[in-house]
PDB file of N, CA and C in Angstrom:
ATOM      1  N   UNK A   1       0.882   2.035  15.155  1.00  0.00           N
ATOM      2  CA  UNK A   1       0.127   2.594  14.060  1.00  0.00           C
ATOM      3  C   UNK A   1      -0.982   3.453  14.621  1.00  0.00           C
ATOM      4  N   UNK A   2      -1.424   4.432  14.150  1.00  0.00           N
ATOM      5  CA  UNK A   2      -2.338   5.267  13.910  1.00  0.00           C
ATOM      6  C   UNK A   2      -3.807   4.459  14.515  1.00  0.00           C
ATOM      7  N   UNK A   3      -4.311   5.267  15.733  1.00  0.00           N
ATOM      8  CA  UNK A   3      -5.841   4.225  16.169  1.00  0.00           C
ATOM      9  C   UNK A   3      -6.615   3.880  14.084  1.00  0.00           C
ATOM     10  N   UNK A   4      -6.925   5.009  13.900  1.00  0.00           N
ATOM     11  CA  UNK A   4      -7.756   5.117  12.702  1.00  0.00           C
ATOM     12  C   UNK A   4      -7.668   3.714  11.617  1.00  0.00           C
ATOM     13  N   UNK A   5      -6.328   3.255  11.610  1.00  0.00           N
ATOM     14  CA  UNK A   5      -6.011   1.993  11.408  1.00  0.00           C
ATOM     15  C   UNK A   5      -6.017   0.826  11.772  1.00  0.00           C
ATOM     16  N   UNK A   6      -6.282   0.900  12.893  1.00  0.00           N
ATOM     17  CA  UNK A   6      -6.132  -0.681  13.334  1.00  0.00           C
ATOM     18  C   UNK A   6      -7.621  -1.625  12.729  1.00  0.00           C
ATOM     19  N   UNK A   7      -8.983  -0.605  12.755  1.00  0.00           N
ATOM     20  CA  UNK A   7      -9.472  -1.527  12.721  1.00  0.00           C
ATOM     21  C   UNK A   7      -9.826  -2.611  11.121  1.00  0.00           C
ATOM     22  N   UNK A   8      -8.561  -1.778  10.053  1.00  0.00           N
ATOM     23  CA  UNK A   8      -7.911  -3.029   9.108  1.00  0.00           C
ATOM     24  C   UNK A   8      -7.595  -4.009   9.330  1.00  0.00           C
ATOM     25  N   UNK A   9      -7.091  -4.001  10.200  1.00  0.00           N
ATOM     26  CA  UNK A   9      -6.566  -5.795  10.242  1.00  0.00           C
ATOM     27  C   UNK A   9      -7.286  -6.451  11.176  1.00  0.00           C
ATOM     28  N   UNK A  10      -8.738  -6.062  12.324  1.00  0.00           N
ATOM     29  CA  UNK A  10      -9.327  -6.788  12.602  1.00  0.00           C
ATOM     30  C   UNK A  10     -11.014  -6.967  11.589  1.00  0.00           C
ATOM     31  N   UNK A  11     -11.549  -6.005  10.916  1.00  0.00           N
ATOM     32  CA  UNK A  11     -12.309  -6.547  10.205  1.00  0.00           C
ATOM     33  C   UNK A  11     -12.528  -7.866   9.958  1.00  0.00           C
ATOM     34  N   UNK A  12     -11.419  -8.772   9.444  1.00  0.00           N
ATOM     35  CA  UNK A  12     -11.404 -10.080   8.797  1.00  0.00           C
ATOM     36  C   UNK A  12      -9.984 -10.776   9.420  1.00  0.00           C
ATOM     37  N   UNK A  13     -10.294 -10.284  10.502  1.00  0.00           N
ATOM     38  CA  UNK A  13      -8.457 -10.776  10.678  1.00  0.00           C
ATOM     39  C   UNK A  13      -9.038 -12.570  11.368  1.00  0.00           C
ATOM     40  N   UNK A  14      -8.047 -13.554  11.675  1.00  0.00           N
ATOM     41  CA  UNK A  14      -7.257 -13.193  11.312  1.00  0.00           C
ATOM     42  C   UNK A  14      -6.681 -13.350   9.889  1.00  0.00           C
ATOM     43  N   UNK A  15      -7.093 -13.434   9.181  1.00  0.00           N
ATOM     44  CA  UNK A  15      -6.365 -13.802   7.678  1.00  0.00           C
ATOM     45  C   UNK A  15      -6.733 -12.615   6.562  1.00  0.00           C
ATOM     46  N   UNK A  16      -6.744 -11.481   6.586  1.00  0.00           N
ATOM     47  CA  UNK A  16      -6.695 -10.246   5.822  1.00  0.00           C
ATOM     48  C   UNK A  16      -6.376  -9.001   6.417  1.00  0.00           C
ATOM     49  N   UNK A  17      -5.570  -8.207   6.138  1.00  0.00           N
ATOM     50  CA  UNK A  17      -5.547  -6.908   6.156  1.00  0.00           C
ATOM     51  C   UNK A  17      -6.290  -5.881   5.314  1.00  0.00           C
ATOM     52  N   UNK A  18      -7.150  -5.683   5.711  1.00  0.00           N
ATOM     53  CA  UNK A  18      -7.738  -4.792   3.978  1.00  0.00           C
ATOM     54  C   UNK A  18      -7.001  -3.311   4.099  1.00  0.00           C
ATOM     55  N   UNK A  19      -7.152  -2.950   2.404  1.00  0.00           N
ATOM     56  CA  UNK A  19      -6.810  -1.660   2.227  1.00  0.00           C
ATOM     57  C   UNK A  19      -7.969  -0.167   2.820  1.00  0.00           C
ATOM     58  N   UNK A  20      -6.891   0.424   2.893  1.00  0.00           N
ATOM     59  CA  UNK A  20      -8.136   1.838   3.494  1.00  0.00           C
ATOM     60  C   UNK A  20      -8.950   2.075   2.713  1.00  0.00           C
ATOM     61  N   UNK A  21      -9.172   1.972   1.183  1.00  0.00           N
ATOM     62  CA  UNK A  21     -10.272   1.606   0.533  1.00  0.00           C
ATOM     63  C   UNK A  21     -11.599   1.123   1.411  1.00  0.00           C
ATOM     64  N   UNK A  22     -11.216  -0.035   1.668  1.00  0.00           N
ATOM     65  CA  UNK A  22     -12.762  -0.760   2.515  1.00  0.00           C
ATOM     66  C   UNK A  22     -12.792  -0.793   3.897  1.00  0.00           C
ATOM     67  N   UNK A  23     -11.952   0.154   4.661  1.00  0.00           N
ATOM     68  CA  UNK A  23     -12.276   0.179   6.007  1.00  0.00           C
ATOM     69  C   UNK A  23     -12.426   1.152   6.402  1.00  0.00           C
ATOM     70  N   UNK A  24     -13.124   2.092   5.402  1.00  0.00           N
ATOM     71  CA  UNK A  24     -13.681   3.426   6.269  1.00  0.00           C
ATOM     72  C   UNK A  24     -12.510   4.333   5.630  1.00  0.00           C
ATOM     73  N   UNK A  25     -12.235   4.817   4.824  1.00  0.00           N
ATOM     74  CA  UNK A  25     -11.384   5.672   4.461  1.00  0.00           C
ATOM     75  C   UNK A  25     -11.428   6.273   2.667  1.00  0.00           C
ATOM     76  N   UNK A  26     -12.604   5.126   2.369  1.00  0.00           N
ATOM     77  CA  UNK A  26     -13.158   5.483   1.101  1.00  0.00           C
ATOM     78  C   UNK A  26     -14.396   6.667   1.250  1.00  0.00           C
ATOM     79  N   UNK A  27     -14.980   7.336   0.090  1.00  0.00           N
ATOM     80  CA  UNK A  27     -15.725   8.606   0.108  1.00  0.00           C
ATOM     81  C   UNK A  27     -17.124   7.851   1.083  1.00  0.00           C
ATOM     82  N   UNK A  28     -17.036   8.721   2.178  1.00  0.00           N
ATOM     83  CA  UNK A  28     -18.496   8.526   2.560  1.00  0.00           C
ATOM     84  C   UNK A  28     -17.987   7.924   4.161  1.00  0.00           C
ATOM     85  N   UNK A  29     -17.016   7.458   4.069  1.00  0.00           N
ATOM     86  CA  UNK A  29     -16.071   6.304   5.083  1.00  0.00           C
ATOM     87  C   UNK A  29     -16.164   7.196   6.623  1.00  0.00           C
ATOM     88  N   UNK A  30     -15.617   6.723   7.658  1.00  0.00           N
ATOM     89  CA  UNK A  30     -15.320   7.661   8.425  1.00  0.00           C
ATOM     90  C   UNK A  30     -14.352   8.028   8.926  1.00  0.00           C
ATOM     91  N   UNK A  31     -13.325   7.615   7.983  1.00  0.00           N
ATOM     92  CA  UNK A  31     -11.561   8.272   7.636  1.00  0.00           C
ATOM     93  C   UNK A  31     -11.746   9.000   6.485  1.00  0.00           C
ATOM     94  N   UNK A  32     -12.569   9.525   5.765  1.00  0.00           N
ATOM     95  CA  UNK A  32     -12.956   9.697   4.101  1.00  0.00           C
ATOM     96  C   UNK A  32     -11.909  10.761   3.843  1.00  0.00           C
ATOM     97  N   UNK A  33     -11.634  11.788   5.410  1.00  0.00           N
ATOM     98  CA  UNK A  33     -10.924  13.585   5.041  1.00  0.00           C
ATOM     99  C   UNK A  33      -9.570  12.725   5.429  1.00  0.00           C
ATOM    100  N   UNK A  34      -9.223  11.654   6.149  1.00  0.00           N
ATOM    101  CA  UNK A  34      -7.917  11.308   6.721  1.00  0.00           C
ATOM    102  C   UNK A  34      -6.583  11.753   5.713  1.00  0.00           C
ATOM    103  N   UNK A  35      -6.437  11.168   4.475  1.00  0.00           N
ATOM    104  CA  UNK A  35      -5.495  12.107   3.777  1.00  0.00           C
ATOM    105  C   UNK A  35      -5.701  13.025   2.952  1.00  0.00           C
ATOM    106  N   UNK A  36      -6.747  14.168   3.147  1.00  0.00           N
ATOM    107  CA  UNK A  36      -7.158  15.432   2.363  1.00  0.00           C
ATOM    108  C   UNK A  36      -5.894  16.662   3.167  1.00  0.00           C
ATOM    109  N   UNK A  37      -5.174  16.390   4.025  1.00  0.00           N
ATOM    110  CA  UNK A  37      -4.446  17.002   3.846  1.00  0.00           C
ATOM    111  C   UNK A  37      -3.180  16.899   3.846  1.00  0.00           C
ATOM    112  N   UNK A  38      -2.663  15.611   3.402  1.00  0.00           N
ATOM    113  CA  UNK A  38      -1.791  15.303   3.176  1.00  0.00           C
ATOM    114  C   UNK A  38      -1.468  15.316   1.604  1.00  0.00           C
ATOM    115  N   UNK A  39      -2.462  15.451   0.924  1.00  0.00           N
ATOM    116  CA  UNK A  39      -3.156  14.964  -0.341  1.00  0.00           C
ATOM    117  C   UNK A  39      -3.034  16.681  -1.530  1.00  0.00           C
ATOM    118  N   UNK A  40      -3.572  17.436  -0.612  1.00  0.00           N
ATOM    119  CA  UNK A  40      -3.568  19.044  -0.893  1.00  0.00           C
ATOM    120  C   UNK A  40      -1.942  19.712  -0.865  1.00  0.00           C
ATOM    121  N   UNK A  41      -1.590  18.826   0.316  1.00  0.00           N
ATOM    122  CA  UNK A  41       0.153  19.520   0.384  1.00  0.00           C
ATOM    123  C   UNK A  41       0.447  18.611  -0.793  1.00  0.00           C
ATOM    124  N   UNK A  42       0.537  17.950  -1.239  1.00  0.00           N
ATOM    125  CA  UNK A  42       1.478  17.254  -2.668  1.00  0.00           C
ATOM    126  C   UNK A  42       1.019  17.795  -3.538  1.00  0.00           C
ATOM    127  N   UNK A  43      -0.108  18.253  -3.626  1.00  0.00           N
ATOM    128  CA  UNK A  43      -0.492  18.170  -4.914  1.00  0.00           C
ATOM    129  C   UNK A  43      -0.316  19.915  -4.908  1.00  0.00           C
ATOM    130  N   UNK A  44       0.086  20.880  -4.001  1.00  0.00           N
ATOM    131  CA  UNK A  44       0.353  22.530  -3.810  1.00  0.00           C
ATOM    132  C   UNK A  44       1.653  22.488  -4.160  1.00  0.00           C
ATOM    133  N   UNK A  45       2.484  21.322  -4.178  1.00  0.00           N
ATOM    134  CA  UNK A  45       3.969  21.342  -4.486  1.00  0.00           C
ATOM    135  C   UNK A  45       4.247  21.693  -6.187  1.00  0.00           C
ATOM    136  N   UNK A  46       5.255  22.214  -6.424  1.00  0.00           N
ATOM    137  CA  UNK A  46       5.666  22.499  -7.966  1.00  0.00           C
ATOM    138  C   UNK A  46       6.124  21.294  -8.866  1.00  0.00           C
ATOM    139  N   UNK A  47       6.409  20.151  -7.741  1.00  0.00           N
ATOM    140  CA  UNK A  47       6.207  19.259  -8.581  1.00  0.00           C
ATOM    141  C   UNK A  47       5.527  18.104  -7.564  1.00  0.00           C
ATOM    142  N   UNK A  48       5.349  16.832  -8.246  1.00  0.00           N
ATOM    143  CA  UNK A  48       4.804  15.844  -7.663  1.00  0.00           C
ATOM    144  C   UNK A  48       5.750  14.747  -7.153  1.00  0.00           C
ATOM    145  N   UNK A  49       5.894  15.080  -5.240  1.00  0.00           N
ATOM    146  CA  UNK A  49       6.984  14.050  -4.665  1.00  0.00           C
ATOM    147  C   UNK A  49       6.072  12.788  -4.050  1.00  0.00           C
ATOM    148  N   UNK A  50       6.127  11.414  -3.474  1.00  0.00           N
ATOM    149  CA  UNK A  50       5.366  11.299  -2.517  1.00  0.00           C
ATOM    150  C   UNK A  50       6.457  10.198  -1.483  1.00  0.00           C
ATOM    151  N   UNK A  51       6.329  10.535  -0.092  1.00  0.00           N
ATOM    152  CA  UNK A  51       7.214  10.400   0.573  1.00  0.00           C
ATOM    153  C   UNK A  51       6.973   8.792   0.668  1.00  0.00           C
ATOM    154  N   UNK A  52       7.538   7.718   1.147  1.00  0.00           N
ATOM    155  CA  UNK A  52       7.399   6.248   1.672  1.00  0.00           C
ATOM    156  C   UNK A  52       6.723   6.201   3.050  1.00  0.00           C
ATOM    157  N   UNK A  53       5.725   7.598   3.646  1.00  0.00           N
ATOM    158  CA  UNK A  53       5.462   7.530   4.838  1.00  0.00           C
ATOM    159  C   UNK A  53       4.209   7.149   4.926  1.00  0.00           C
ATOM    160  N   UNK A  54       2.929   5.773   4.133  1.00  0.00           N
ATOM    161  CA  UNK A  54       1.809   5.389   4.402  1.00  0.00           C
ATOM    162  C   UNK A  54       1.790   4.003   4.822  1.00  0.00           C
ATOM    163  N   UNK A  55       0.976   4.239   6.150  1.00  0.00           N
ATOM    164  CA  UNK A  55       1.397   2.991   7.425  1.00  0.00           C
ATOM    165  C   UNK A  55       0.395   1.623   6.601  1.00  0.00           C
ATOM    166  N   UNK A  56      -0.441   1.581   5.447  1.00  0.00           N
ATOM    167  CA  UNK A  56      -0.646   0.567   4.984  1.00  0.00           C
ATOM    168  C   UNK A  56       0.681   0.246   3.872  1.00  0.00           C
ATOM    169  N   UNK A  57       0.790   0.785   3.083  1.00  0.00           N
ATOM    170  CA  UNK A  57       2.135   0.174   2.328  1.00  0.00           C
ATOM    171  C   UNK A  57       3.132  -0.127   3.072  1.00  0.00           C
ATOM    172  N   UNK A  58       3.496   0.617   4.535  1.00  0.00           N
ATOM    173  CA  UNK A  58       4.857   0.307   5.113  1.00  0.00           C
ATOM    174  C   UNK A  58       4.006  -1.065   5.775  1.00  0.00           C
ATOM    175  N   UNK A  59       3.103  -1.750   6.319  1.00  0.00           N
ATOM    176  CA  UNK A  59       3.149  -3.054   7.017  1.00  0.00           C
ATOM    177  C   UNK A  59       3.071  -3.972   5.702  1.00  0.00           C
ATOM    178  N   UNK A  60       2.327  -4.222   4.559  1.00  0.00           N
ATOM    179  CA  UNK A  60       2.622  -4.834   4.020  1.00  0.00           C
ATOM    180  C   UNK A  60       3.939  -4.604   3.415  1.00  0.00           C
ATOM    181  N   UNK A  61       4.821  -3.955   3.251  1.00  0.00           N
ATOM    182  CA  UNK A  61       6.442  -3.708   2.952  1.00  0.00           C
ATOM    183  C   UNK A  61       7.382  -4.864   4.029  1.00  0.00           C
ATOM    184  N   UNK A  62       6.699  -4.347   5.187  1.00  0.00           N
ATOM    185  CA  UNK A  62       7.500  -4.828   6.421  1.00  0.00           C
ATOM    186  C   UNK A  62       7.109  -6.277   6.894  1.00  0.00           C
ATOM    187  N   UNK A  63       5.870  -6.462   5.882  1.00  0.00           N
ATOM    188  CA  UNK A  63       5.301  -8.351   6.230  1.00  0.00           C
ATOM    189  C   UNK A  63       5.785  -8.937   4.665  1.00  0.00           C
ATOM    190  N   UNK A  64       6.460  -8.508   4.306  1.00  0.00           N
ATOM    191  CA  UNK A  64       6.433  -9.437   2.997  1.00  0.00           C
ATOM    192  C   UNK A  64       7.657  -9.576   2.600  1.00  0.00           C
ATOM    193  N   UNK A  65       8.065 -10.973   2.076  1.00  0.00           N
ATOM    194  CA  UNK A  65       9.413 -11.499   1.758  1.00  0.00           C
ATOM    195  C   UNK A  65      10.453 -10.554   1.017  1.00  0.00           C
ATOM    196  N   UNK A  66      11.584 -10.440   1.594  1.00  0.00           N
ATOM    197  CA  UNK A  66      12.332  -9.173   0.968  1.00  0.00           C
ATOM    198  C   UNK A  66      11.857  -7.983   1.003  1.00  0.00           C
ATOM    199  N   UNK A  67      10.836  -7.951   1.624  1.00  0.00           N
ATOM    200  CA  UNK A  67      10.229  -5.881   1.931  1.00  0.00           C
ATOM    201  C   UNK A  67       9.631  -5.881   0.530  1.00  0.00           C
ATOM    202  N   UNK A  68       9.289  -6.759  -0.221  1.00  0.00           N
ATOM    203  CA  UNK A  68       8.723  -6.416  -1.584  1.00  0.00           C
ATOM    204  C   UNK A  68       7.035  -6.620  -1.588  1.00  0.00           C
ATOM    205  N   UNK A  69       6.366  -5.948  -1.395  1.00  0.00           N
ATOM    206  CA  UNK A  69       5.135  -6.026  -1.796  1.00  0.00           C
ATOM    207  C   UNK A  69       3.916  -4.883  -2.687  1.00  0.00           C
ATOM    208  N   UNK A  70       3.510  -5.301  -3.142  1.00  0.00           N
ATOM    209  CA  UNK A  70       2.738  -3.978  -4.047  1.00  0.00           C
ATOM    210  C   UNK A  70       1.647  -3.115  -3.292  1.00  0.00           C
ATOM    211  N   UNK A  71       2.138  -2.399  -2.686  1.00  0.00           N
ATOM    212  CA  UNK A  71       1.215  -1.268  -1.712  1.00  0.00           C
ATOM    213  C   UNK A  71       0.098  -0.833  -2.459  1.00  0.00           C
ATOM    214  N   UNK A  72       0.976   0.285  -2.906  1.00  0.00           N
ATOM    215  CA  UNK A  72       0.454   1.403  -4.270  1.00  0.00           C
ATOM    216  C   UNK A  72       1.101   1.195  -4.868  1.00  0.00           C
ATOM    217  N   UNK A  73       0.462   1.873  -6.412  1.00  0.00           N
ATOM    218  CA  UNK A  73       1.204   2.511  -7.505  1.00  0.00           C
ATOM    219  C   UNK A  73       2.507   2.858  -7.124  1.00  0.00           C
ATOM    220  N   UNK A  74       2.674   4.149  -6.511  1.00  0.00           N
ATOM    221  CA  UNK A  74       3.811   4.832  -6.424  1.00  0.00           C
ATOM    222  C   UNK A  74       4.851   4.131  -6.024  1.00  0.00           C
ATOM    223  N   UNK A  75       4.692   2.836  -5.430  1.00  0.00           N
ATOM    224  CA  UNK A  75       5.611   2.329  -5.147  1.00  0.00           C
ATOM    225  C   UNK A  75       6.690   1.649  -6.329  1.00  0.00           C
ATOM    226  N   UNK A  76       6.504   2.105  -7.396  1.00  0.00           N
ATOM    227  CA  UNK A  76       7.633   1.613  -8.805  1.00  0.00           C
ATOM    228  C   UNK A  76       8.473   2.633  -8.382  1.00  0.00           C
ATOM    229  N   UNK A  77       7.634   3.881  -7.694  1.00  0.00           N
ATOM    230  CA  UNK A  77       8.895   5.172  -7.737  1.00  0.00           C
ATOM    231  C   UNK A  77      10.064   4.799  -6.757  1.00  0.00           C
ATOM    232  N   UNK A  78      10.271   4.104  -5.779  1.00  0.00           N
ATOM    233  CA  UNK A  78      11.363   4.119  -5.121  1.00  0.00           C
ATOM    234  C   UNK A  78      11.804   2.492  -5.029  1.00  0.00           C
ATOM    235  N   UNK A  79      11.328   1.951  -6.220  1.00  0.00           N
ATOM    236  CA  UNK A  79      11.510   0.116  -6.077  1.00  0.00           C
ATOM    237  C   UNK A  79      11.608  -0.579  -5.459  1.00  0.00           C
ATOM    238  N   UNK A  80       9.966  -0.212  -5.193  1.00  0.00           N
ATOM    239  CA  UNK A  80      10.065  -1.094  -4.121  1.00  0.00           C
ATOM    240  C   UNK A  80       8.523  -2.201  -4.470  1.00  0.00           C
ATOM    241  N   UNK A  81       8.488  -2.144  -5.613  1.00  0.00           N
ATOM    242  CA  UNK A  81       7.175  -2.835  -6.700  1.00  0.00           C
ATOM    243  C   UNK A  81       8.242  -4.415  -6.707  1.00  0.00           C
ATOM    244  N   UNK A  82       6.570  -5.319  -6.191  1.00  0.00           N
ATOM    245  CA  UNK A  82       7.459  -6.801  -6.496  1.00  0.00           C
ATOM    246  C   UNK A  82       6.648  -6.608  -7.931  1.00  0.00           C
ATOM    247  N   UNK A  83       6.613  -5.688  -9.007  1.00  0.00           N
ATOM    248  CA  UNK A  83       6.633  -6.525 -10.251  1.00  0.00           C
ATOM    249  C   UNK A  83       8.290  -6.939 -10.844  1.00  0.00           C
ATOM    250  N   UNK A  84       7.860  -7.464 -12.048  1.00  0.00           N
ATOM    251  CA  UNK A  84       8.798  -8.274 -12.364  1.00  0.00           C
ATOM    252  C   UNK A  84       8.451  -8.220 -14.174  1.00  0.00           C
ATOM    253  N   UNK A  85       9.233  -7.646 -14.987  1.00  0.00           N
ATOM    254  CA  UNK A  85       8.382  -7.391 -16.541  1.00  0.00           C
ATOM    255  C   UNK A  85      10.084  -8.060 -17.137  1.00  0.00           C
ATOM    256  N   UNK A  86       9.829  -9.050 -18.332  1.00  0.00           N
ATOM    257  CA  UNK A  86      10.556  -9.303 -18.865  1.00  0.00           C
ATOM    258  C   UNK A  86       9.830  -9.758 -20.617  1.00  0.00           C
ATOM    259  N   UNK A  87      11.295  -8.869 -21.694  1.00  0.00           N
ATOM    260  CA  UNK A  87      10.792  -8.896 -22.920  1.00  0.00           C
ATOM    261  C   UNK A  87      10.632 -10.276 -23.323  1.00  0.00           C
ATOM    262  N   UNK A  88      10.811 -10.971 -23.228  1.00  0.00           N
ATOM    263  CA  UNK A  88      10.896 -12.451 -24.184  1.00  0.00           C
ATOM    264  C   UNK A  88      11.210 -13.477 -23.393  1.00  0.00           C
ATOM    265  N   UNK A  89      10.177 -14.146 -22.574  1.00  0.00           N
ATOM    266  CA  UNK A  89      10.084 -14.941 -21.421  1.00  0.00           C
ATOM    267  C   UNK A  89      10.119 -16.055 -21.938  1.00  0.00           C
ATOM    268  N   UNK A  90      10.559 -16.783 -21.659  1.00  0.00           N
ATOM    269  CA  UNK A  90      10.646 -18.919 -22.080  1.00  0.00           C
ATOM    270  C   UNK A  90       9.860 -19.846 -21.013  1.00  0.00           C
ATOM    271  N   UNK A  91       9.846 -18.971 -19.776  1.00  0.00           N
ATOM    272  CA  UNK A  91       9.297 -20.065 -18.670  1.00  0.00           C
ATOM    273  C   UNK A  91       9.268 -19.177 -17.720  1.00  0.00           C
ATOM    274  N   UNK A  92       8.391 -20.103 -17.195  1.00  0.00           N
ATOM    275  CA  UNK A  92       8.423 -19.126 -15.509  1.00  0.00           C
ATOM    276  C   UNK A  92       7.813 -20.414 -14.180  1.00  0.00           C
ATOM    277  N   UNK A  93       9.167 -20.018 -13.501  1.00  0.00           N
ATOM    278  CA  UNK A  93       9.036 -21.193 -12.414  1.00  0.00           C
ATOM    279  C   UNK A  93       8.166 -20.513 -11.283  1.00  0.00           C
ATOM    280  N   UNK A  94       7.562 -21.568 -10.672  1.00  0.00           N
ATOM    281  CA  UNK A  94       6.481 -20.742  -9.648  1.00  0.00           C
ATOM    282  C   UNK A  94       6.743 -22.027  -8.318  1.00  0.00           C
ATOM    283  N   UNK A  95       7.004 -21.445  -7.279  1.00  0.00           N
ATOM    284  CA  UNK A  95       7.080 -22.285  -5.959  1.00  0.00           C
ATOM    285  C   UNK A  95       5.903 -21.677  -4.918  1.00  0.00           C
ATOM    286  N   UNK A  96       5.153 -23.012  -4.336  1.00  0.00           N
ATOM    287  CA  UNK A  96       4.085 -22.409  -3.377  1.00  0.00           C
ATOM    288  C   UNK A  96       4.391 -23.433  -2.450  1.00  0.00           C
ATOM    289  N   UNK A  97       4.159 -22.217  -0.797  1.00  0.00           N
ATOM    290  CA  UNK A  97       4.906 -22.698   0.064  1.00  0.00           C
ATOM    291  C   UNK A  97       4.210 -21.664   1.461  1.00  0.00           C
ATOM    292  N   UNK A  98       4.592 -22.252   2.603  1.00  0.00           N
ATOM    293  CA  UNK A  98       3.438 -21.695   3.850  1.00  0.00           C
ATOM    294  C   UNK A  98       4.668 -21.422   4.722  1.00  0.00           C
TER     295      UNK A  98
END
């Protein structure tokens, strides 16, 4: 991964990864420009694509049961969202486990 990243997962490690939100990549941060141009090319496009190539959604993708975890948003676009929406639910079984 990218130096600019790593120091996510030691902030609080070991038991958190935080999002680039709180490790320097929010306004003011000192990653703040890191995707301003990645950000400018999508948004110069005629329409709006966004590729599966952000190294925080791909480790939590790649740490989580079945590759399912909720990165971003965008991630409903290529299903890869562990939500789960059902019209007329009766129950819902829940297992917790280490």
């Amino acid at each position: 991964m990218p130096a600019e990243f790593k120091p996510l997962a030691q902030l609080q490690a070991p038991y958190r990864i935080l999002n680039p939100g709180w490790g320097g990549f929010d306004s003011g941060g000192a990653q703040q420009d890191y995707y301003k141009a990645y950000i400018d090319q999508i948004w110069a496009t005629d329409h709006l694509t966004i590729p599966k190539a952000d190294y925080h959604a791909k480790f939590m993708h790649d740490s989580a049961i079945n590759g399912k975890a909720y990165g971003f948003p965008y991630d409903d676009v290529g299903g890869y969202s562990s939500y789960i929406a059902h019209d007329n639910p009766q129950y819902m079984p829940v297992a917790i486990g280490w």
